[in-house]
N, C-alpha and C. Protein backbone atom coordinates (compact mmCIF):
# COMPACT_ATOMS: atom_id res chain seq x y z
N UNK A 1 138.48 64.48 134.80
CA UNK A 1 138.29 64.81 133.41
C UNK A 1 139.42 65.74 132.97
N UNK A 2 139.86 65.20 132.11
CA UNK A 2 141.28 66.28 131.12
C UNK A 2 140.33 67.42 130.73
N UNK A 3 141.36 68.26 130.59
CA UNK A 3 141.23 70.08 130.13
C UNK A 3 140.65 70.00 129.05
N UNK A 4 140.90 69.25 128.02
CA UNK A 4 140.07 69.00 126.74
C UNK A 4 139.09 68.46 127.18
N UNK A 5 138.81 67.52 127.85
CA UNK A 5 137.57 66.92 127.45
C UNK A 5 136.06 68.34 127.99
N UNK A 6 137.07 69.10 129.15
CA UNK A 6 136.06 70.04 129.81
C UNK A 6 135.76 70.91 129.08
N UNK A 7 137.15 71.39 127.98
CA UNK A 7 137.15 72.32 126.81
C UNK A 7 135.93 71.88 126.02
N UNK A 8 136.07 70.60 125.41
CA UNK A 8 134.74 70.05 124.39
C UNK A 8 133.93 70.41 124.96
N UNK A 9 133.34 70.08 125.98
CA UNK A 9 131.92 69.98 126.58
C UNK A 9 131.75 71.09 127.04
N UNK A 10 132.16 72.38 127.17
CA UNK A 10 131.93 73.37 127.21
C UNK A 10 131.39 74.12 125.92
N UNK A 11 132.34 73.38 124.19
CA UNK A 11 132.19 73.85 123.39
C UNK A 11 130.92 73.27 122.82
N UNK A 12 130.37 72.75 122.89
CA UNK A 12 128.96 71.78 123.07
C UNK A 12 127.86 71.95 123.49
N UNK A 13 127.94 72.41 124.76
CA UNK A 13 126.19 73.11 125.68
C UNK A 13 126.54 74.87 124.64
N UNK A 14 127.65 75.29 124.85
CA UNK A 14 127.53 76.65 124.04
C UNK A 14 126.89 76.71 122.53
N UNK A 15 127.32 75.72 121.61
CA UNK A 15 126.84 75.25 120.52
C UNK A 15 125.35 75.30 120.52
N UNK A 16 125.03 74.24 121.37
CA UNK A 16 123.70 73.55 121.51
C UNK A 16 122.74 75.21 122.23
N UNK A 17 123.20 76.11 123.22
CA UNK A 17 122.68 77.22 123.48
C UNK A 17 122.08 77.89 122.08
N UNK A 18 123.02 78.34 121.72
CA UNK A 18 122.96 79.50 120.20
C UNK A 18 122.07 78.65 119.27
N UNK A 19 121.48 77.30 118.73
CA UNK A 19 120.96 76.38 118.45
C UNK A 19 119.58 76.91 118.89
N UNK A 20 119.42 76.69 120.33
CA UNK A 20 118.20 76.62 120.99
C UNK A 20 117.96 78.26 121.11
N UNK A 21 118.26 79.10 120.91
CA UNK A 21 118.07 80.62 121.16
C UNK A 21 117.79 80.53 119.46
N UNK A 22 117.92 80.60 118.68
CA UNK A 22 118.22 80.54 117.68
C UNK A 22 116.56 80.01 117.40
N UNK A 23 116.16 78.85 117.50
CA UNK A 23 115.02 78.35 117.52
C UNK A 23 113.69 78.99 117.71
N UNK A 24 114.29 79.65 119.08
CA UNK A 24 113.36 80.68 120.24
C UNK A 24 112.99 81.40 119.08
N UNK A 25 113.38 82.26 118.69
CA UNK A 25 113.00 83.75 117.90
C UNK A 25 112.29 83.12 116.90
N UNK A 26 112.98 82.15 116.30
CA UNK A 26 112.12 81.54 115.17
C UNK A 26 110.72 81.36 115.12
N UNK A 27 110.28 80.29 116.36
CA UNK A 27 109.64 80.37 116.75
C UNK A 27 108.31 81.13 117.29
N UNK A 28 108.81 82.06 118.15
CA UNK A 28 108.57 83.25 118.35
C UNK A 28 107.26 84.40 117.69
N UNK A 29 108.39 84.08 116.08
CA UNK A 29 107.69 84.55 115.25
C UNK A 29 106.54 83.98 114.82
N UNK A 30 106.93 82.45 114.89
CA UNK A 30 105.56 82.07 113.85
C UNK A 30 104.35 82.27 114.99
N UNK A 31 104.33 81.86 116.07
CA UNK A 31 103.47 81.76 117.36
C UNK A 31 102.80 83.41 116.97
N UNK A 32 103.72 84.69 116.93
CA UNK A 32 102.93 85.90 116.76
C UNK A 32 101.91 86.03 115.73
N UNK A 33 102.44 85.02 114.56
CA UNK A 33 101.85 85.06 113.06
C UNK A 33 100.66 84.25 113.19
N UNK A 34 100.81 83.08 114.06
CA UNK A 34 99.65 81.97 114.59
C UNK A 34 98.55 82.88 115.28
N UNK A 35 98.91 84.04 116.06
CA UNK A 35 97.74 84.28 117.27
C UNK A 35 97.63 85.71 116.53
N UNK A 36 98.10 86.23 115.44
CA UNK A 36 97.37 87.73 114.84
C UNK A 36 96.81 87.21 113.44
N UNK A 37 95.38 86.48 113.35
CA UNK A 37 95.10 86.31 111.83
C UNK A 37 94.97 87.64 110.93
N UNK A 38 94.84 88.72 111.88
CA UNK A 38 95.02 89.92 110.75
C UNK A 38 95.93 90.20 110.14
N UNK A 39 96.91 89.90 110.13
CA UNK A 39 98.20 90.37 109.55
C UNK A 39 98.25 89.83 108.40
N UNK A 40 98.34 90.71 107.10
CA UNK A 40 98.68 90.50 105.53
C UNK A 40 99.49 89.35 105.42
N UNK A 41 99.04 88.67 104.27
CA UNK A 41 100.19 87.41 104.38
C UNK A 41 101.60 87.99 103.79
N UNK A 42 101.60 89.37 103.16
CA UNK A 42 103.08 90.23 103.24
C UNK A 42 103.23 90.39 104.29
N UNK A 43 102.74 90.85 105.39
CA UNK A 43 103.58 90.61 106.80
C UNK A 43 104.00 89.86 107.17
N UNK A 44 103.26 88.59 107.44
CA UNK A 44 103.44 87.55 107.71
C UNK A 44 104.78 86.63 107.19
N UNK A 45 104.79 86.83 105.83
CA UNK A 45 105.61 86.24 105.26
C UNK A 45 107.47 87.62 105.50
N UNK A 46 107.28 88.72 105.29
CA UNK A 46 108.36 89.23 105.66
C UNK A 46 108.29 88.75 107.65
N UNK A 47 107.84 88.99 108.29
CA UNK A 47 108.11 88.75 109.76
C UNK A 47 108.76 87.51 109.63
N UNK A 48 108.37 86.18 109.18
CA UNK A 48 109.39 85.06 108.70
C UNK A 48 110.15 84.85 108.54
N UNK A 49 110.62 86.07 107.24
CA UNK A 49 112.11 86.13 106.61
C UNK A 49 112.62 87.08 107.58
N UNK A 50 112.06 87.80 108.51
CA UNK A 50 113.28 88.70 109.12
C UNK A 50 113.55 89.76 108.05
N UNK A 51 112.17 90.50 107.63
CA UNK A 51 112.50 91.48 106.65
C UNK A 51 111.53 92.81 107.67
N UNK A 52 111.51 93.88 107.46
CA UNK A 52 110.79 95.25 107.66
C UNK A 52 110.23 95.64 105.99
N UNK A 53 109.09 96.05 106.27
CA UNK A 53 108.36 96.86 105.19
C UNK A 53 107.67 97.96 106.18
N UNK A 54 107.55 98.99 104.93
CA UNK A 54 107.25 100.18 105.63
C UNK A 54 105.40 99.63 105.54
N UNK A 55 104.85 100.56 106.53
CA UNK A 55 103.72 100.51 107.07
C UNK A 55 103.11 99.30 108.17
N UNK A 56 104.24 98.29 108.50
CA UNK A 56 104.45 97.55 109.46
C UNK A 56 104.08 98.36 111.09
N UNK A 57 103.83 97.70 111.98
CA UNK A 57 103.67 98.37 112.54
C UNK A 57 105.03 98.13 113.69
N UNK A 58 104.94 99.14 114.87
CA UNK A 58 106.23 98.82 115.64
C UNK A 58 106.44 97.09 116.36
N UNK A 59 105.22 97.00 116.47
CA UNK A 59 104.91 95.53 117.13
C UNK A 59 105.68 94.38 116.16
N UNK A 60 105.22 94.86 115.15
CA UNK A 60 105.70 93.76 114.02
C UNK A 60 107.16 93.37 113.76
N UNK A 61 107.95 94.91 113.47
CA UNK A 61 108.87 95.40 113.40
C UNK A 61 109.76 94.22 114.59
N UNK A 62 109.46 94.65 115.92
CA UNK A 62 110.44 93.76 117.10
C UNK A 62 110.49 92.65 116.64
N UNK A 63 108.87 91.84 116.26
CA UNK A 63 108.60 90.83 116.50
C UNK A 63 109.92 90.20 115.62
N UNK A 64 109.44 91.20 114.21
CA UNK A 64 110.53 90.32 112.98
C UNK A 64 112.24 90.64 113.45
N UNK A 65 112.39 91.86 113.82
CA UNK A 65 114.17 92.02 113.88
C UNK A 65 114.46 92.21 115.42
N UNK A 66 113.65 92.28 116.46
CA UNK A 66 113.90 92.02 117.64
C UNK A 66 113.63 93.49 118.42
N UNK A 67 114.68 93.71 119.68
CA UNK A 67 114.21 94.94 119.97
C UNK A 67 115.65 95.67 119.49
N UNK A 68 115.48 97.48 119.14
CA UNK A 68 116.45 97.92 118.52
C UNK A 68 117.81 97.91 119.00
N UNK A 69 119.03 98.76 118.93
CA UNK A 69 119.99 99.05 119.59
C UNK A 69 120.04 100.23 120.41
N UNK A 70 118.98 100.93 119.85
CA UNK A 70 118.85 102.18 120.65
C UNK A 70 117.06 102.72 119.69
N UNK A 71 116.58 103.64 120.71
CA UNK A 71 115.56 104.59 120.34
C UNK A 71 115.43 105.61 121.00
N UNK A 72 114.58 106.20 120.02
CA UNK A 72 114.09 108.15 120.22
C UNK A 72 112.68 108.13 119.90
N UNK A 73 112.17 108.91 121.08
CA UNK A 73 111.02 109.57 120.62
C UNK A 73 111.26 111.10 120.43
N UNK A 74 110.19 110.97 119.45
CA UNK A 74 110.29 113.05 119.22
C UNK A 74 108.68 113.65 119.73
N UNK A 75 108.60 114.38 119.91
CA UNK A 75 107.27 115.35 120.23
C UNK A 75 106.48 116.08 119.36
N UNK A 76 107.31 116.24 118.19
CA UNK A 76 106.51 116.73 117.06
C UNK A 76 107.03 116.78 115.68
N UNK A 77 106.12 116.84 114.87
CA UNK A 77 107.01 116.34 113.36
C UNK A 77 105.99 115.29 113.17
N UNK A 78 106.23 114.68 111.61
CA UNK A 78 105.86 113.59 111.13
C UNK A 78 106.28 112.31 111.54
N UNK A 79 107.46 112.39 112.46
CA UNK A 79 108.21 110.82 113.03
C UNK A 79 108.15 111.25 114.69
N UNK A 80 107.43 110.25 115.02
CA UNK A 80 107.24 110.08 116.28
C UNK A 80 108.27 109.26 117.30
N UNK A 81 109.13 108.25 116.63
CA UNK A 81 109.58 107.78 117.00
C UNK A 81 110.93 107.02 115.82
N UNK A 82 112.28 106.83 116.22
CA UNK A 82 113.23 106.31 115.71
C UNK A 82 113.79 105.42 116.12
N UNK A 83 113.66 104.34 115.77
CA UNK A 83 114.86 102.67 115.88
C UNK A 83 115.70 102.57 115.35
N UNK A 84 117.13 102.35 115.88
CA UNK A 84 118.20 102.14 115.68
C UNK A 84 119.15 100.25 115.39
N UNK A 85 119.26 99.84 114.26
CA UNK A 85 119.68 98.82 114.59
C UNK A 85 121.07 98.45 114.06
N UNK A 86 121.72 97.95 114.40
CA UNK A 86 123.15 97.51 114.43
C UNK A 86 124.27 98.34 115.11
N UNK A 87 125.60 98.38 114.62
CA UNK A 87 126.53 98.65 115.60
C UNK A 87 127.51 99.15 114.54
N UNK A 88 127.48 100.89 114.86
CA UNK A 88 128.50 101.00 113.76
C UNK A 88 129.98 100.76 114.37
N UNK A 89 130.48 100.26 115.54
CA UNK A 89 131.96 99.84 115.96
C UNK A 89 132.12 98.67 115.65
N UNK A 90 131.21 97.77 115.41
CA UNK A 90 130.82 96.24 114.62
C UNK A 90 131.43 96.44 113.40
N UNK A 91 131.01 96.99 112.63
CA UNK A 91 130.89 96.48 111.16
C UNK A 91 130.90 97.99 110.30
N UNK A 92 130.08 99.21 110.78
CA UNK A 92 129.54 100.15 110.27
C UNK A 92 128.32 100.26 110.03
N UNK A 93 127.69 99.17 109.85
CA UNK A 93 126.14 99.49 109.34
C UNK A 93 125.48 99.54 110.41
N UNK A 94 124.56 100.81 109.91
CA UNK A 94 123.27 100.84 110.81
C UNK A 94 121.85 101.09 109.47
N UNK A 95 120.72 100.84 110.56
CA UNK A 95 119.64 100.81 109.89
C UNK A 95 118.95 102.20 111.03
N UNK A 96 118.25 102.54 110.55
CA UNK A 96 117.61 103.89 111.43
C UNK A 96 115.67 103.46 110.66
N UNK A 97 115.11 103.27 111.63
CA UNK A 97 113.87 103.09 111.35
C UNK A 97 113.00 104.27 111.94
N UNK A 98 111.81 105.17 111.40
CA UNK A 98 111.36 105.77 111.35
C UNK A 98 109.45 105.48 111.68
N UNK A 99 109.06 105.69 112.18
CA UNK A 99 107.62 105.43 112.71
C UNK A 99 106.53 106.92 113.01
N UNK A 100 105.05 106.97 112.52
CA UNK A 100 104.80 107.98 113.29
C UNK A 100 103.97 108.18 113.98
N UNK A 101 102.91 108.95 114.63
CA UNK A 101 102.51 108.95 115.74
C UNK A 101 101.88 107.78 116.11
N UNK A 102 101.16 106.72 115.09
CA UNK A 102 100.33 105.71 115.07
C UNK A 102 101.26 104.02 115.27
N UNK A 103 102.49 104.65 115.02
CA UNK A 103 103.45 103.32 115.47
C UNK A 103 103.78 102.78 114.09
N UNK A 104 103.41 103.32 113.00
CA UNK A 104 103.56 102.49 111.57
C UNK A 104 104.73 102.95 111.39
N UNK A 105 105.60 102.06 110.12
CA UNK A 105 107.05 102.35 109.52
C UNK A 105 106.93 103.07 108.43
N UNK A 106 107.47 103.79 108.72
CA UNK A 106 107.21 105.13 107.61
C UNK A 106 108.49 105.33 106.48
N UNK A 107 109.57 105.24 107.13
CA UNK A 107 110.81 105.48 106.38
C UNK A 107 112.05 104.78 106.96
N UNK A 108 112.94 104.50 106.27
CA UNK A 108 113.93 103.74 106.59
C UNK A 108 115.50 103.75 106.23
N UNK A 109 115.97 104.68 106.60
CA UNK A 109 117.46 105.24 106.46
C UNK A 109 118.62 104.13 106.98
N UNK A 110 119.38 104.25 105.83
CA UNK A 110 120.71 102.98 105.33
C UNK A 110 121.95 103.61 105.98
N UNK A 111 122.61 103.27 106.33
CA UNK A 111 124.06 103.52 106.41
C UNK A 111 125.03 102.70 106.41
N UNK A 112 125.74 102.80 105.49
CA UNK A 112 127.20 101.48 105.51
C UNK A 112 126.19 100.49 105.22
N UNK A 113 125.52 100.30 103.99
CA UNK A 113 124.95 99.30 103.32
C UNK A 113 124.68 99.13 102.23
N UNK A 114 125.53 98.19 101.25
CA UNK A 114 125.65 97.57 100.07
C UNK A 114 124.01 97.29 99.47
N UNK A 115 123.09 97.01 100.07
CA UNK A 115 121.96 96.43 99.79
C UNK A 115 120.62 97.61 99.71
N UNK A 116 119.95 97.38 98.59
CA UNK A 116 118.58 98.26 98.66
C UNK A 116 117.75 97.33 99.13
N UNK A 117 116.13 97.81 99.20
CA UNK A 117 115.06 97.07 99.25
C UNK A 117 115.12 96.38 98.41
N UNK A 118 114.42 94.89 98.60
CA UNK A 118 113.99 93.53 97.56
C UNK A 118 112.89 94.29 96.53
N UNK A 119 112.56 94.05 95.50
CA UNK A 119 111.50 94.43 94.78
C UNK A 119 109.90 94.56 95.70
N UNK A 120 109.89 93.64 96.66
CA UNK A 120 108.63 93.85 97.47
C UNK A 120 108.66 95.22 98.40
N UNK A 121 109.86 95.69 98.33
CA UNK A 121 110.03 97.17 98.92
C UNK A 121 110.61 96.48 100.69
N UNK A 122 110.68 95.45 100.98
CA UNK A 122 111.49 95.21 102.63
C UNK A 122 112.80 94.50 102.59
N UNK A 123 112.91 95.01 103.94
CA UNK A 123 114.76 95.43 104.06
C UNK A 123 115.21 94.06 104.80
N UNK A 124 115.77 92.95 105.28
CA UNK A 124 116.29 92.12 106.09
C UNK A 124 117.39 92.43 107.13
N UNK A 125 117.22 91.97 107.99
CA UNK A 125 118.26 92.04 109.05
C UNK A 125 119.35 91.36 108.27
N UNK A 126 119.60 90.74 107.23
CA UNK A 126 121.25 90.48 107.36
C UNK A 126 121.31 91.62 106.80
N UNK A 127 120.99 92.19 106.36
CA UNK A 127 121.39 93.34 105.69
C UNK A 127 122.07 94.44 106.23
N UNK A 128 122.12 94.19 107.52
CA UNK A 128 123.06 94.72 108.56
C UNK A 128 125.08 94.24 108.47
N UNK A 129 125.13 93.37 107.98
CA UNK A 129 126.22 92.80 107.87
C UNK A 129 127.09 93.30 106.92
N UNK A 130 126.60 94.32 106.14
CA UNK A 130 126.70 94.84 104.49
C UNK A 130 127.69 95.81 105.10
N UNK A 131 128.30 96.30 103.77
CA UNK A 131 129.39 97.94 104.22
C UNK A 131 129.51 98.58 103.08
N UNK A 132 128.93 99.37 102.81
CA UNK A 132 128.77 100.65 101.58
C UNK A 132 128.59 102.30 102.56
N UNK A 133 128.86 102.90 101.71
CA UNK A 133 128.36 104.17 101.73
C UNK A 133 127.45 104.80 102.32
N UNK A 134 126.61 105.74 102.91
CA UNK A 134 125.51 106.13 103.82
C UNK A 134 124.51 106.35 102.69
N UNK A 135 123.29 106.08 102.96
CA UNK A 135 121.90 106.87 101.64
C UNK A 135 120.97 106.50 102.41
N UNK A 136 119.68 107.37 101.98
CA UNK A 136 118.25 107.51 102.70
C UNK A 136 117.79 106.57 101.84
N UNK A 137 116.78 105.62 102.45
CA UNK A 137 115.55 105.03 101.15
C UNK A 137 114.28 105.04 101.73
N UNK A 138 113.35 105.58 100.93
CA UNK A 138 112.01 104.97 101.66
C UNK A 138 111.50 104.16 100.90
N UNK A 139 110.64 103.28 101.39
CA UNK A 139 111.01 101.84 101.11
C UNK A 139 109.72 101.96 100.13
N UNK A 140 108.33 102.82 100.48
CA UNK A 140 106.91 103.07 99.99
C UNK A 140 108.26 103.58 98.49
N UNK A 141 108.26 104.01 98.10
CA UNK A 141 108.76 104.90 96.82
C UNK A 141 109.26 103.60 96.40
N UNK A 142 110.57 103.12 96.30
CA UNK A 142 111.51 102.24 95.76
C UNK A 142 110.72 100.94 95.37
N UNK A 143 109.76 100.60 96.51
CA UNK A 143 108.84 99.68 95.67
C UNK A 143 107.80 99.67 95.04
N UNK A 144 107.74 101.33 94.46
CA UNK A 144 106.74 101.32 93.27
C UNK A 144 105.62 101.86 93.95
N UNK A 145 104.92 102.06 95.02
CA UNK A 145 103.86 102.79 95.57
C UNK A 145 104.03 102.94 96.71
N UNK A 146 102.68 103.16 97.50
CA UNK A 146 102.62 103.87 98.86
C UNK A 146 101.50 103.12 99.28
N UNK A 147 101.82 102.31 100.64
CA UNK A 147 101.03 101.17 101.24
C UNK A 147 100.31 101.64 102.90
């Protein structure tokens, strides 16, 4: 077999990988959404889109944007715990997620991101891809109440 043809077919199962991983998570999700009938059909429906709303819980949170880039727990205070997602040597943006002792999303700090919350008050993972300026949002305020 020629160098190309091994080249193609290399470029092909790799294709077809990212395809099938790609699927996985998709998947993934709906299967979590299938076996928790409790979950709000606003959860449900952001875990879908690959969005976070605050009062989500941490479970939810992975389920929809995966596991973070980094985390912190704290010992005392109102935030029990902090998720980190993206890569500021990537791109710049990060997302900093906020949780507290009970595992719920409490607050949700922007950095190097063009994008606010949707009117439903949740944030999307592409929204990581964005490059603006640093700002705090909590997501309960911006969408009009506290959930």
């Amino acid at each position: 077999m020629s160098r190309l043809a091994h080249f193609t077919l290399l470029l092909a199962v790799a294709s077809l990988w990212g395809c099938s991983s790609f699927d996985s998570a998709s998947q993934h999700r709906a299967m979590y959404i299938d076996t928790h009938p409790e979950l709000s059909e606003e959860f449900a429906q952001s875990i879908l889109a690959e969005e976070v709303s605050v009062g989500m819980t941490a479970e939810m949170v992975s389920v929809s944007w995966g596991n973070p880039s980094r985390e912190e727990s704290f010992k005392s205070g109102p935030v029990a715990m902090q998720w980190t997602y993206g890569n500021i040597f990537t791109n710049g943006a990060l997302i900093d997620l906020f949780f507290n002792a009970d595992q719920k999303l409490v607050k949700v700090e922007q950095r190097g991101l063009a994008s606010a919350p949707n009117s439903a008050g949740s944030l999307s993972r592409n929204d990581l891809e964005l490059d603006r300026p640093s700002r705090t949002v909590d997501l309960a305020k911006s969408a009009g109440g506290n959930r």
